[in-house]
PDB file of N, CA and C in Angstrom:
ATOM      1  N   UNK A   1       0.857  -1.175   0.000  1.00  0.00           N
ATOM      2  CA  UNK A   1       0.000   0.000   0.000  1.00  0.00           C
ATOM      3  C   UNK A   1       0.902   1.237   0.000  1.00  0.00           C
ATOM      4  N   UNK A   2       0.282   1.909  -1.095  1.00  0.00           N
ATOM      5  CA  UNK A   2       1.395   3.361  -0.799  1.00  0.00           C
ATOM      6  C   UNK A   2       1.329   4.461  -0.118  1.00  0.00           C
ATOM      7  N   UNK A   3       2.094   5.112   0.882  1.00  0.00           N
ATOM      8  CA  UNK A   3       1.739   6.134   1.575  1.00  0.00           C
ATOM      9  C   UNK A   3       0.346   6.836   1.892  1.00  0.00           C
ATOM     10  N   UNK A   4       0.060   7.643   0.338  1.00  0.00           N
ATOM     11  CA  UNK A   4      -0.836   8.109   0.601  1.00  0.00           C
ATOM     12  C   UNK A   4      -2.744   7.450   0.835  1.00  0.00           C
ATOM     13  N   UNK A   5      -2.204   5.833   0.415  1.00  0.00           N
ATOM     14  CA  UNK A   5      -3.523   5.165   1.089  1.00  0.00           C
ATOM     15  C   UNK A   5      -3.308   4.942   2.610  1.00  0.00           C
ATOM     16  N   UNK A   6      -1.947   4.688   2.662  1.00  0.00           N
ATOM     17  CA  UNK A   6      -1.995   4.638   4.240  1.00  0.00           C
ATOM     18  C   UNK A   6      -2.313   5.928   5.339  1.00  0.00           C
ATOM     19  N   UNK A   7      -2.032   6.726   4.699  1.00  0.00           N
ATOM     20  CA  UNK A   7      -2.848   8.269   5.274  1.00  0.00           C
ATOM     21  C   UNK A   7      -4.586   8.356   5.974  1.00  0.00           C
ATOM     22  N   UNK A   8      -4.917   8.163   4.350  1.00  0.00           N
ATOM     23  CA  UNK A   8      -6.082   7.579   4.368  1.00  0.00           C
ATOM     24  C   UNK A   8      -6.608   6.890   5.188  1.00  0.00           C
ATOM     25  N   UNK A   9      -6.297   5.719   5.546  1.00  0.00           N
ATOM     26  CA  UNK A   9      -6.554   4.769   6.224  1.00  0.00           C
ATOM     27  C   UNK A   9      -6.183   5.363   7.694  1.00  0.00           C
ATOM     28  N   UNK A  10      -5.256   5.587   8.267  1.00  0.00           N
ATOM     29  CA  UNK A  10      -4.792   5.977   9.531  1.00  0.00           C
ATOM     30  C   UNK A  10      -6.176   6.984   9.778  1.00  0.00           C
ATOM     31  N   UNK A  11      -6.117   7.627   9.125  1.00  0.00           N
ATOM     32  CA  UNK A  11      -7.228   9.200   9.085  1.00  0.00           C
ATOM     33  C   UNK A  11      -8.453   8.487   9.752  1.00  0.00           C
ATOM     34  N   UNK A  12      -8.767   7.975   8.764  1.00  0.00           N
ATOM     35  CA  UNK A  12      -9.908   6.437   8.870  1.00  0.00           C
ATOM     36  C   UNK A  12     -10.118   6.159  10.043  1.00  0.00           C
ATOM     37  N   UNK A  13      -9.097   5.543  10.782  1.00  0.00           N
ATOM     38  CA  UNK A  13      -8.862   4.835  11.625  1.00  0.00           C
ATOM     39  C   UNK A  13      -8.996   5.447  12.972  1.00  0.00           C
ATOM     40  N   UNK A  14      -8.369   6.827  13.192  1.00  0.00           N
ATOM     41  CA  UNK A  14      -7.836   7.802  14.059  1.00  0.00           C
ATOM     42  C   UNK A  14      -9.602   8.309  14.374  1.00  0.00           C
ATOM     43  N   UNK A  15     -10.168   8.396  13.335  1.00  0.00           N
ATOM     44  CA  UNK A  15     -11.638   9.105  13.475  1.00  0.00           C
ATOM     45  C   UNK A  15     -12.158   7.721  14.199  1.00  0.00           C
ATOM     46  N   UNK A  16     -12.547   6.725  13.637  1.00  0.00           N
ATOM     47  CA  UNK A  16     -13.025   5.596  14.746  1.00  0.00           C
ATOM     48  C   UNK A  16     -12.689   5.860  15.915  1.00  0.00           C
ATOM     49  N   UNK A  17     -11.697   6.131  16.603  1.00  0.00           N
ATOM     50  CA  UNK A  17     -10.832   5.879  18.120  1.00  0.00           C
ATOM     51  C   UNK A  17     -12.053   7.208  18.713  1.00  0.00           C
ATOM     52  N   UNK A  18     -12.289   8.153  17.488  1.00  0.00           N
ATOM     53  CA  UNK A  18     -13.456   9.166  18.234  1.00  0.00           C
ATOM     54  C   UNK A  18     -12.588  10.547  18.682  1.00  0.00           C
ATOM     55  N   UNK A  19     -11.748  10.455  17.581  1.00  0.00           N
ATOM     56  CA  UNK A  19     -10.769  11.768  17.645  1.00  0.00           C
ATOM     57  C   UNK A  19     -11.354  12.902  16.478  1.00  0.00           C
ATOM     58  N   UNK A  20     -11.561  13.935  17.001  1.00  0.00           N
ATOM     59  CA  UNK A  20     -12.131  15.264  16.042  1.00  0.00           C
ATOM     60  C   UNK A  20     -11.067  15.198  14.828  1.00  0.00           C
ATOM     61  N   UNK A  21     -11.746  16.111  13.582  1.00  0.00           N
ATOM     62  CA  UNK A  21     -10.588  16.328  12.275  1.00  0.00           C
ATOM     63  C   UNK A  21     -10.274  16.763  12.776  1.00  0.00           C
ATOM     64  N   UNK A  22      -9.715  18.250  13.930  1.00  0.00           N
ATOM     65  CA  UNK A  22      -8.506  18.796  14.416  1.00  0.00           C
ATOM     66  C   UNK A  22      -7.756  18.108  14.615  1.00  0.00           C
ATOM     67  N   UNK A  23      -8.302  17.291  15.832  1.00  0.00           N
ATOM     68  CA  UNK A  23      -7.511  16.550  16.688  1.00  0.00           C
ATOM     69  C   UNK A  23      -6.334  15.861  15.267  1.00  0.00           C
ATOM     70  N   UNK A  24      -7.072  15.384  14.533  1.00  0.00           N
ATOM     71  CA  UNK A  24      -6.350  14.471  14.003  1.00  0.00           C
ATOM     72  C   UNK A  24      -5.290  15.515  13.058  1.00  0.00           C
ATOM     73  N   UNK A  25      -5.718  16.602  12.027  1.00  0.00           N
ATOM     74  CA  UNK A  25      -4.963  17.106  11.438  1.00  0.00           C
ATOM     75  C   UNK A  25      -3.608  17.622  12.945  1.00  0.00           C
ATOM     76  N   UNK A  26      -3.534  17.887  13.629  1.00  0.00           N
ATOM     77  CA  UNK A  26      -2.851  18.340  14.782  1.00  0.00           C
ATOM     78  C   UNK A  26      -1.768  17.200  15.029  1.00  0.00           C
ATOM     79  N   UNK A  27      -2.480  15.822  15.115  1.00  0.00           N
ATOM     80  CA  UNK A  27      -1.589  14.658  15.082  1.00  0.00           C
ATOM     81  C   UNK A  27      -0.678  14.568  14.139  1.00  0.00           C
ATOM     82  N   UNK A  28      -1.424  14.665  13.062  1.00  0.00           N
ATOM     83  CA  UNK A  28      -0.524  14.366  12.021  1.00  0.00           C
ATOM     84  C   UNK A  28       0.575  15.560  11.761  1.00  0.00           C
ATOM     85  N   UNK A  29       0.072  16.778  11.823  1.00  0.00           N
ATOM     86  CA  UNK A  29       0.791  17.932  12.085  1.00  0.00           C
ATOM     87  C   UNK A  29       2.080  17.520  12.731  1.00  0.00           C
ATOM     88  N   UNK A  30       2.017  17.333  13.998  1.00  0.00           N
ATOM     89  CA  UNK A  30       2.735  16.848  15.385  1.00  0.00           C
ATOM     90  C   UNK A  30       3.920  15.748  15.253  1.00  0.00           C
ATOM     91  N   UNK A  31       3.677  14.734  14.307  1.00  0.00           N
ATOM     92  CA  UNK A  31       4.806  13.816  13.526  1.00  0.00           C
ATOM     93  C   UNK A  31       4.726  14.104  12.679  1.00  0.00           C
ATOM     94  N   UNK A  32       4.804  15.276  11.954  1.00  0.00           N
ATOM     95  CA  UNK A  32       5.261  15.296  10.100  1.00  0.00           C
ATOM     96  C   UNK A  32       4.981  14.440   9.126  1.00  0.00           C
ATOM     97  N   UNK A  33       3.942  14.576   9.135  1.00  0.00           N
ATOM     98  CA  UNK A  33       3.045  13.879   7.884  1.00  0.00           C
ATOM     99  C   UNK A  33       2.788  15.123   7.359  1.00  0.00           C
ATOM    100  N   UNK A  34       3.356  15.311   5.799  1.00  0.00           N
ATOM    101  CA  UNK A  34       3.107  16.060   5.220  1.00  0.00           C
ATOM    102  C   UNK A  34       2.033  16.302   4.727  1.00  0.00           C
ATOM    103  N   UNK A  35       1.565  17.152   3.723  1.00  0.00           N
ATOM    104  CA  UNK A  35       0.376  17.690   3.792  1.00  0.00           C
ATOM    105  C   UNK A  35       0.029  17.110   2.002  1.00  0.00           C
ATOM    106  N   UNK A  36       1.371  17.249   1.711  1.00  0.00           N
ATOM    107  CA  UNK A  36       1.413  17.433  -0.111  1.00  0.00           C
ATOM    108  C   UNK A  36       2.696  16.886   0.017  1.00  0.00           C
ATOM    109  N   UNK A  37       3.455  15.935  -0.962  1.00  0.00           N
ATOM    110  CA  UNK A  37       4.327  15.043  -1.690  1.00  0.00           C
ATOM    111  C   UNK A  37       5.019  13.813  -0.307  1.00  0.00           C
ATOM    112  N   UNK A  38       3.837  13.499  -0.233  1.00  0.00           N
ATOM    113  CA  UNK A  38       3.878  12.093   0.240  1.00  0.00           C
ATOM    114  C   UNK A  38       4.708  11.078  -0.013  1.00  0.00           C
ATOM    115  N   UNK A  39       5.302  11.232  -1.375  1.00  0.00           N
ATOM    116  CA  UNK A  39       6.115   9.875  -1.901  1.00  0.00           C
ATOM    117  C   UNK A  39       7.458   9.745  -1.362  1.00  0.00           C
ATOM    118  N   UNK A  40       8.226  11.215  -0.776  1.00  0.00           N
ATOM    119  CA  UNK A  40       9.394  10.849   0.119  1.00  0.00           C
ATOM    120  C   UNK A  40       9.332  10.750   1.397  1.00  0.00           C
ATOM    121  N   UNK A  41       7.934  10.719   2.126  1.00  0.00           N
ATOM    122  CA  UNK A  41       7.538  10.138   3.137  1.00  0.00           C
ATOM    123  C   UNK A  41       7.057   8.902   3.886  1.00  0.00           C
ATOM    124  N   UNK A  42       7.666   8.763   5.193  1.00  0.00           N
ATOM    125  CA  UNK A  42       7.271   7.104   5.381  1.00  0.00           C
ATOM    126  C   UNK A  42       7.054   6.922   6.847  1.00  0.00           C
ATOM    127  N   UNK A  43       4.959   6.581   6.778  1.00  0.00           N
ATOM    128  CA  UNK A  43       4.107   6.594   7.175  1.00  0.00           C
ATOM    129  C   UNK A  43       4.830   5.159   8.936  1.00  0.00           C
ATOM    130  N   UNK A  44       5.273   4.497   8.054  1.00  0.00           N
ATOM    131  CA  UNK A  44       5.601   3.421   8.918  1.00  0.00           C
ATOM    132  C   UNK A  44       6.914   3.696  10.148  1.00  0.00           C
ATOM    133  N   UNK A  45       7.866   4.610   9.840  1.00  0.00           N
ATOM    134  CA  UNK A  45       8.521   4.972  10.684  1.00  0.00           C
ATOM    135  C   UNK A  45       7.865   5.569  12.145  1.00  0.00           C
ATOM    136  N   UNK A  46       6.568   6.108  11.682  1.00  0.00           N
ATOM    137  CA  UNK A  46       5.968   7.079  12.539  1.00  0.00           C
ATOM    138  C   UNK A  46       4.913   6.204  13.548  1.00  0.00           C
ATOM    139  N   UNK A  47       4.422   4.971  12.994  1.00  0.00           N
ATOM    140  CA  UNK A  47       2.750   4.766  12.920  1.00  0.00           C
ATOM    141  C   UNK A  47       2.528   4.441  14.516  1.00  0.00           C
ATOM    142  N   UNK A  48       3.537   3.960  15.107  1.00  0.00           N
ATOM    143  CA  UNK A  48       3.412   3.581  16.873  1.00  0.00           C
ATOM    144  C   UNK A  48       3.072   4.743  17.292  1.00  0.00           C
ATOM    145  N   UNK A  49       4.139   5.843  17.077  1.00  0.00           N
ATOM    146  CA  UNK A  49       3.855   6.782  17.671  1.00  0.00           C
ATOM    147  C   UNK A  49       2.989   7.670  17.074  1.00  0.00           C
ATOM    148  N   UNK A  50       2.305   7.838  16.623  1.00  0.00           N
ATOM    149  CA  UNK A  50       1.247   8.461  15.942  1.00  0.00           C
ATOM    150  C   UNK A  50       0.277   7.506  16.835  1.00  0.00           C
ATOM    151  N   UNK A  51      -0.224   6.684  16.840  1.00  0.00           N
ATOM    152  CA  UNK A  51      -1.347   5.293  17.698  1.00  0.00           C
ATOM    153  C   UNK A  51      -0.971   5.913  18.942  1.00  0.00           C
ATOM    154  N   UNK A  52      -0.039   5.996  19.744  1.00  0.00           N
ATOM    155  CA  UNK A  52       0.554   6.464  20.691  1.00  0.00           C
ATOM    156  C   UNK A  52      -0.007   7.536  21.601  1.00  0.00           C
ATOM    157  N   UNK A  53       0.312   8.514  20.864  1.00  0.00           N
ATOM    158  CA  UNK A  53      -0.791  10.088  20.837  1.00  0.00           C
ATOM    159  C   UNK A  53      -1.815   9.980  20.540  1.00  0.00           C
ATOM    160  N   UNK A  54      -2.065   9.240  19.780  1.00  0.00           N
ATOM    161  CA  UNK A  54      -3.615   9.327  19.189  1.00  0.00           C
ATOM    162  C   UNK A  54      -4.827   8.934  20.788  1.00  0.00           C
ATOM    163  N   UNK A  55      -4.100   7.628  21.362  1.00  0.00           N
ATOM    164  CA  UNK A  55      -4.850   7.201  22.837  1.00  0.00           C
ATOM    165  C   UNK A  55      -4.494   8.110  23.961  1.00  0.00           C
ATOM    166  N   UNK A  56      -3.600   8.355  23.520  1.00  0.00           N
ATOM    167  CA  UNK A  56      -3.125   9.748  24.946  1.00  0.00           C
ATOM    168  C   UNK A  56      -4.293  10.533  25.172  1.00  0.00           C
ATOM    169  N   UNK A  57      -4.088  11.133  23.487  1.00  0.00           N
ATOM    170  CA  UNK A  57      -5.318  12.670  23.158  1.00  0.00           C
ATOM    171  C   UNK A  57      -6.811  11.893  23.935  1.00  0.00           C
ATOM    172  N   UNK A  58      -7.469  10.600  23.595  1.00  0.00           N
ATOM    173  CA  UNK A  58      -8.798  10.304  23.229  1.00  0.00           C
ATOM    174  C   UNK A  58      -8.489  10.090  25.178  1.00  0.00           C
ATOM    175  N   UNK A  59      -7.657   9.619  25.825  1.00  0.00           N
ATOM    176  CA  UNK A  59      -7.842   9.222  27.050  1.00  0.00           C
ATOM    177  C   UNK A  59      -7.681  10.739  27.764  1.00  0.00           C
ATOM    178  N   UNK A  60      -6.793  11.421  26.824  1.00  0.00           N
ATOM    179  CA  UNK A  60      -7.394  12.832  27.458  1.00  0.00           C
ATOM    180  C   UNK A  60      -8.580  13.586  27.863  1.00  0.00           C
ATOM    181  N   UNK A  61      -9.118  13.526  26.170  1.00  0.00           N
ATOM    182  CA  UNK A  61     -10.463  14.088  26.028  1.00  0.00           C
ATOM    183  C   UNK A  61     -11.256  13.335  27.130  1.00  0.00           C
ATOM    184  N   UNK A  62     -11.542  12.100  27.438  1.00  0.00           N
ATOM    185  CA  UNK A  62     -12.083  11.227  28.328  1.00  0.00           C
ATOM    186  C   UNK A  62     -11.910  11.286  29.777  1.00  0.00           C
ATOM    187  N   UNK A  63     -11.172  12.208  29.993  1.00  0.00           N
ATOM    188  CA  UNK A  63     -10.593  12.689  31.740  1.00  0.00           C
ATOM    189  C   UNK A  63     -11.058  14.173  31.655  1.00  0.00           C
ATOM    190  N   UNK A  64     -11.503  14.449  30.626  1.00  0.00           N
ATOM    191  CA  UNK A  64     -12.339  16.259  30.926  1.00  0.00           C
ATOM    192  C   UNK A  64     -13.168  16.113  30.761  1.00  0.00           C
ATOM    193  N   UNK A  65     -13.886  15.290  30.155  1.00  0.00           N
ATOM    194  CA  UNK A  65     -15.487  15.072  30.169  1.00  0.00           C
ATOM    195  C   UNK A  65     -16.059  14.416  31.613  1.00  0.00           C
ATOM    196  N   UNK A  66     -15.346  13.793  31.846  1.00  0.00           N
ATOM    197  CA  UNK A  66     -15.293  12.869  33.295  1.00  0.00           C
ATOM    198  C   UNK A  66     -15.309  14.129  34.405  1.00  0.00           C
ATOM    199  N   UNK A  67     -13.759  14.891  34.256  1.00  0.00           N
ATOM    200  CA  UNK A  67     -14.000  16.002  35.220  1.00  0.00           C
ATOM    201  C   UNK A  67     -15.136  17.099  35.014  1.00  0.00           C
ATOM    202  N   UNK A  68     -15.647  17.302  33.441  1.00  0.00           N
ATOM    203  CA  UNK A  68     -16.923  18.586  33.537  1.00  0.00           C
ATOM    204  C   UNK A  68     -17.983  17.296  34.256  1.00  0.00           C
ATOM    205  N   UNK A  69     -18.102  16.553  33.963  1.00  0.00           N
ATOM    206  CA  UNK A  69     -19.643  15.916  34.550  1.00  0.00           C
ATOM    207  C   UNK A  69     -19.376  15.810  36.085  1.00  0.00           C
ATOM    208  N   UNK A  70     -18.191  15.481  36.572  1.00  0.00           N
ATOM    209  CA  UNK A  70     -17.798  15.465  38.290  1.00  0.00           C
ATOM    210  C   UNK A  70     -18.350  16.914  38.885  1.00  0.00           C
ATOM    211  N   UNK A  71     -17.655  18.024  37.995  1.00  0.00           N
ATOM    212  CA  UNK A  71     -17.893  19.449  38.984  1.00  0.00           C
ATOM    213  C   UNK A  71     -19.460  19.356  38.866  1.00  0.00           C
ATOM    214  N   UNK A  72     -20.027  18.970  37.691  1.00  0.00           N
ATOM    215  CA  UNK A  72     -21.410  19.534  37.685  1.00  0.00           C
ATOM    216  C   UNK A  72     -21.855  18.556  39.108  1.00  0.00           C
ATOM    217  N   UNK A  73     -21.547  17.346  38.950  1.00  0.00           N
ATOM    218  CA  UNK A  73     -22.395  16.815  40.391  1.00  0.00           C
ATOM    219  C   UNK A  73     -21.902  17.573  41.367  1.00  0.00           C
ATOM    220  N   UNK A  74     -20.699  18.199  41.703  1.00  0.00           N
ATOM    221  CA  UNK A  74     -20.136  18.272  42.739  1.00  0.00           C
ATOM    222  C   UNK A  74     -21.472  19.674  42.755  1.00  0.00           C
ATOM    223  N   UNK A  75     -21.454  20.624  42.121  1.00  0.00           N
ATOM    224  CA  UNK A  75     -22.651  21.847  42.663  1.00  0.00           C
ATOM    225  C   UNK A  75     -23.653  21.307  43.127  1.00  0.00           C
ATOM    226  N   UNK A  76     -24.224  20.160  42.463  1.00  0.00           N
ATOM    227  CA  UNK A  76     -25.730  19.971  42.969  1.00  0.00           C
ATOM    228  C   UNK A  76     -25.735  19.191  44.322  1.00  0.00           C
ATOM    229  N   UNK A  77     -24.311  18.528  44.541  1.00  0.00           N
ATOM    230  CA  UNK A  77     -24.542  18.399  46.033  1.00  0.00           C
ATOM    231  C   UNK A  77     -23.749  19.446  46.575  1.00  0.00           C
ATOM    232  N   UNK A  78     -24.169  19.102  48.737  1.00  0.00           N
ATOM    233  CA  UNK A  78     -24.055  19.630  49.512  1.00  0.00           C
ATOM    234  C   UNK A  78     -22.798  19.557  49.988  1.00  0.00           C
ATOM    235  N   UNK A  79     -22.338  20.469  50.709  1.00  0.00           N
ATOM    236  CA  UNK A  79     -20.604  20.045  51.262  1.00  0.00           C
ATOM    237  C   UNK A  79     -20.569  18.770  51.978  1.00  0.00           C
ATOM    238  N   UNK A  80     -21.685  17.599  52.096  1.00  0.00           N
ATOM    239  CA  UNK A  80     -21.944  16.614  52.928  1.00  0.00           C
ATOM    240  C   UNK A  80     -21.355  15.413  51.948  1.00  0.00           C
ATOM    241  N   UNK A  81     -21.361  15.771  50.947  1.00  0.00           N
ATOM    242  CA  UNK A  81     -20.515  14.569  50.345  1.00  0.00           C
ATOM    243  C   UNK A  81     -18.912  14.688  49.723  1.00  0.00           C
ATOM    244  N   UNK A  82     -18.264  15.051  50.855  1.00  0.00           N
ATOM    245  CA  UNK A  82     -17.274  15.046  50.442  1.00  0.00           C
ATOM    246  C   UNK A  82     -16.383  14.454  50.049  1.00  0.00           C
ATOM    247  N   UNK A  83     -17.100  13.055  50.468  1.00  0.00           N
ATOM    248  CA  UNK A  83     -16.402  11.294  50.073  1.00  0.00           C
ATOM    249  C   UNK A  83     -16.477  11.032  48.534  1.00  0.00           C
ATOM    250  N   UNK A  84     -17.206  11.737  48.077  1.00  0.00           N
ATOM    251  CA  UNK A  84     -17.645  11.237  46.588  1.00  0.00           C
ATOM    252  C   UNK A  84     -16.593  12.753  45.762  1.00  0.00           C
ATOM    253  N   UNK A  85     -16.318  14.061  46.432  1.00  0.00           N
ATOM    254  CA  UNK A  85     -15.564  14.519  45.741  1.00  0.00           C
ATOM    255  C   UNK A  85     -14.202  13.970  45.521  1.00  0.00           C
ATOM    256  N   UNK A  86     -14.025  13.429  46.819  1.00  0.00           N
ATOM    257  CA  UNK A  86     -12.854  13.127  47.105  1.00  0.00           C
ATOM    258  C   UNK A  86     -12.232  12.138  46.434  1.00  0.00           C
ATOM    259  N   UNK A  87     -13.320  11.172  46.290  1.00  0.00           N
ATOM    260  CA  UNK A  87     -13.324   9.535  45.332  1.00  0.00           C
ATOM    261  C   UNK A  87     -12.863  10.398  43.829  1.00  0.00           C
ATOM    262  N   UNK A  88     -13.586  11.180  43.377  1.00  0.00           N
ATOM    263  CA  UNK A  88     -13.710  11.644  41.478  1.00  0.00           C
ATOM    264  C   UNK A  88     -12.125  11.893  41.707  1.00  0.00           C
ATOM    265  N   UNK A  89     -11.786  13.290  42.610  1.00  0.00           N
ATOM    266  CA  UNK A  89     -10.452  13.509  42.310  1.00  0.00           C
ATOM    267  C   UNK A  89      -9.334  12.341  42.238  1.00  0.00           C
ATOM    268  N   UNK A  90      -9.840  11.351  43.506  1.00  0.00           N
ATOM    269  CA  UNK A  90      -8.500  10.437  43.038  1.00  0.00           C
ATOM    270  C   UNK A  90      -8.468   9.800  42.260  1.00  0.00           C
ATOM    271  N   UNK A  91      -9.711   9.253  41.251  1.00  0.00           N
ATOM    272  CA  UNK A  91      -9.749   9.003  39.904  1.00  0.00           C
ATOM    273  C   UNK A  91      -9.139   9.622  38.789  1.00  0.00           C
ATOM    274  N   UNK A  92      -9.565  10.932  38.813  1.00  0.00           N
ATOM    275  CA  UNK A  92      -9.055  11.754  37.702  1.00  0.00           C
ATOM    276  C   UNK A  92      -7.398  12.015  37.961  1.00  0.00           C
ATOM    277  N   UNK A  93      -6.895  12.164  39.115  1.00  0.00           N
ATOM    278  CA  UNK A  93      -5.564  11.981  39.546  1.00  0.00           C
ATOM    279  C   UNK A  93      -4.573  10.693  38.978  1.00  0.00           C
ATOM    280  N   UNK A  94      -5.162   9.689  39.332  1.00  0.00           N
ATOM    281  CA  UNK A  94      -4.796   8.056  39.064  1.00  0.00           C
ATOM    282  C   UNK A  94      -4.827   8.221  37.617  1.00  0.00           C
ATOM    283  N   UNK A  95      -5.776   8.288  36.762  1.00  0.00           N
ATOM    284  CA  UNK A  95      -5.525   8.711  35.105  1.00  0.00           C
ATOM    285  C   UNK A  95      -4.916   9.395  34.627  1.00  0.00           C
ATOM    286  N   UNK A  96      -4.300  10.414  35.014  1.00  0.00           N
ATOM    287  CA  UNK A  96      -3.495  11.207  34.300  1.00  0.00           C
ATOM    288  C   UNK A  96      -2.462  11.036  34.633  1.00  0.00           C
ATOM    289  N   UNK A  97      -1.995  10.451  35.853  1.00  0.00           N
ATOM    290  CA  UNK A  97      -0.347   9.663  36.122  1.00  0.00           C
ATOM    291  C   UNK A  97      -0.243   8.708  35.294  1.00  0.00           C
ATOM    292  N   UNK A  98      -1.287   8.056  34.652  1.00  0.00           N
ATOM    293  CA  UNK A  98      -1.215   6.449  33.672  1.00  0.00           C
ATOM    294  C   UNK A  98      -0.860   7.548  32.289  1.00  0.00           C
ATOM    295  N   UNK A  99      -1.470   8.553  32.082  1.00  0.00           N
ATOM    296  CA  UNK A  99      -0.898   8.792  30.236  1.00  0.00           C
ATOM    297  C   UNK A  99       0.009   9.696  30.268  1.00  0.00           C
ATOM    298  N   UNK A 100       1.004  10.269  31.394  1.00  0.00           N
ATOM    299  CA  UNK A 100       1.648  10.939  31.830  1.00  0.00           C
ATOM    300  C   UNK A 100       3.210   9.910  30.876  1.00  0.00           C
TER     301      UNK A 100
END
């Protein structure tokens, strides 16, 4: 397969995992995947680490959605549950030492 199907395909692929076109043009940005003359480029040197970032970003995005839905519970309760703030933070803590 030549480069620029493998682009393709990664692109493909990168959107399944549930990564935005930013996200992804940014990736690819980020390891030098060119934009235009593909043919002295090589997709395979890169592709771990491109997969790499790609789960970082999506386990990112997935630890701020986690933390906006935490604060929102945290308003609607009372300062009486402070066990359950306390629980989210060391979650969201514990995850970001893992993609660290």
């Amino acid at each position: 397969m030549d480069t620029p199907a493998k682009v393709v395909k990664l692109t493909y692929n990168l959107s399944e995992i549930g990564l935005s076109e930013q996200d992804i043009a940014e990736l690819l940005n980020k390891h030098g995947v060119p934009k235009t003359e593909l043919k002295d480029y090589n997709l395979d040197d890169h592709i771990h680490e491109i997969y790499l970032s790609a789960y970082k970003l999506k386990l990112t995005n997935v630890i701020n959605e986690f933390e906006e839905s935490t604060e929102h519970i945290h308003t609607l309760l009372d300062d009486k549950h402070d066990e359950f703030r306390k629980n989210t933070d060391e979650i969201l803590n514990t995850v970001r030492n893992i993609i660290k």
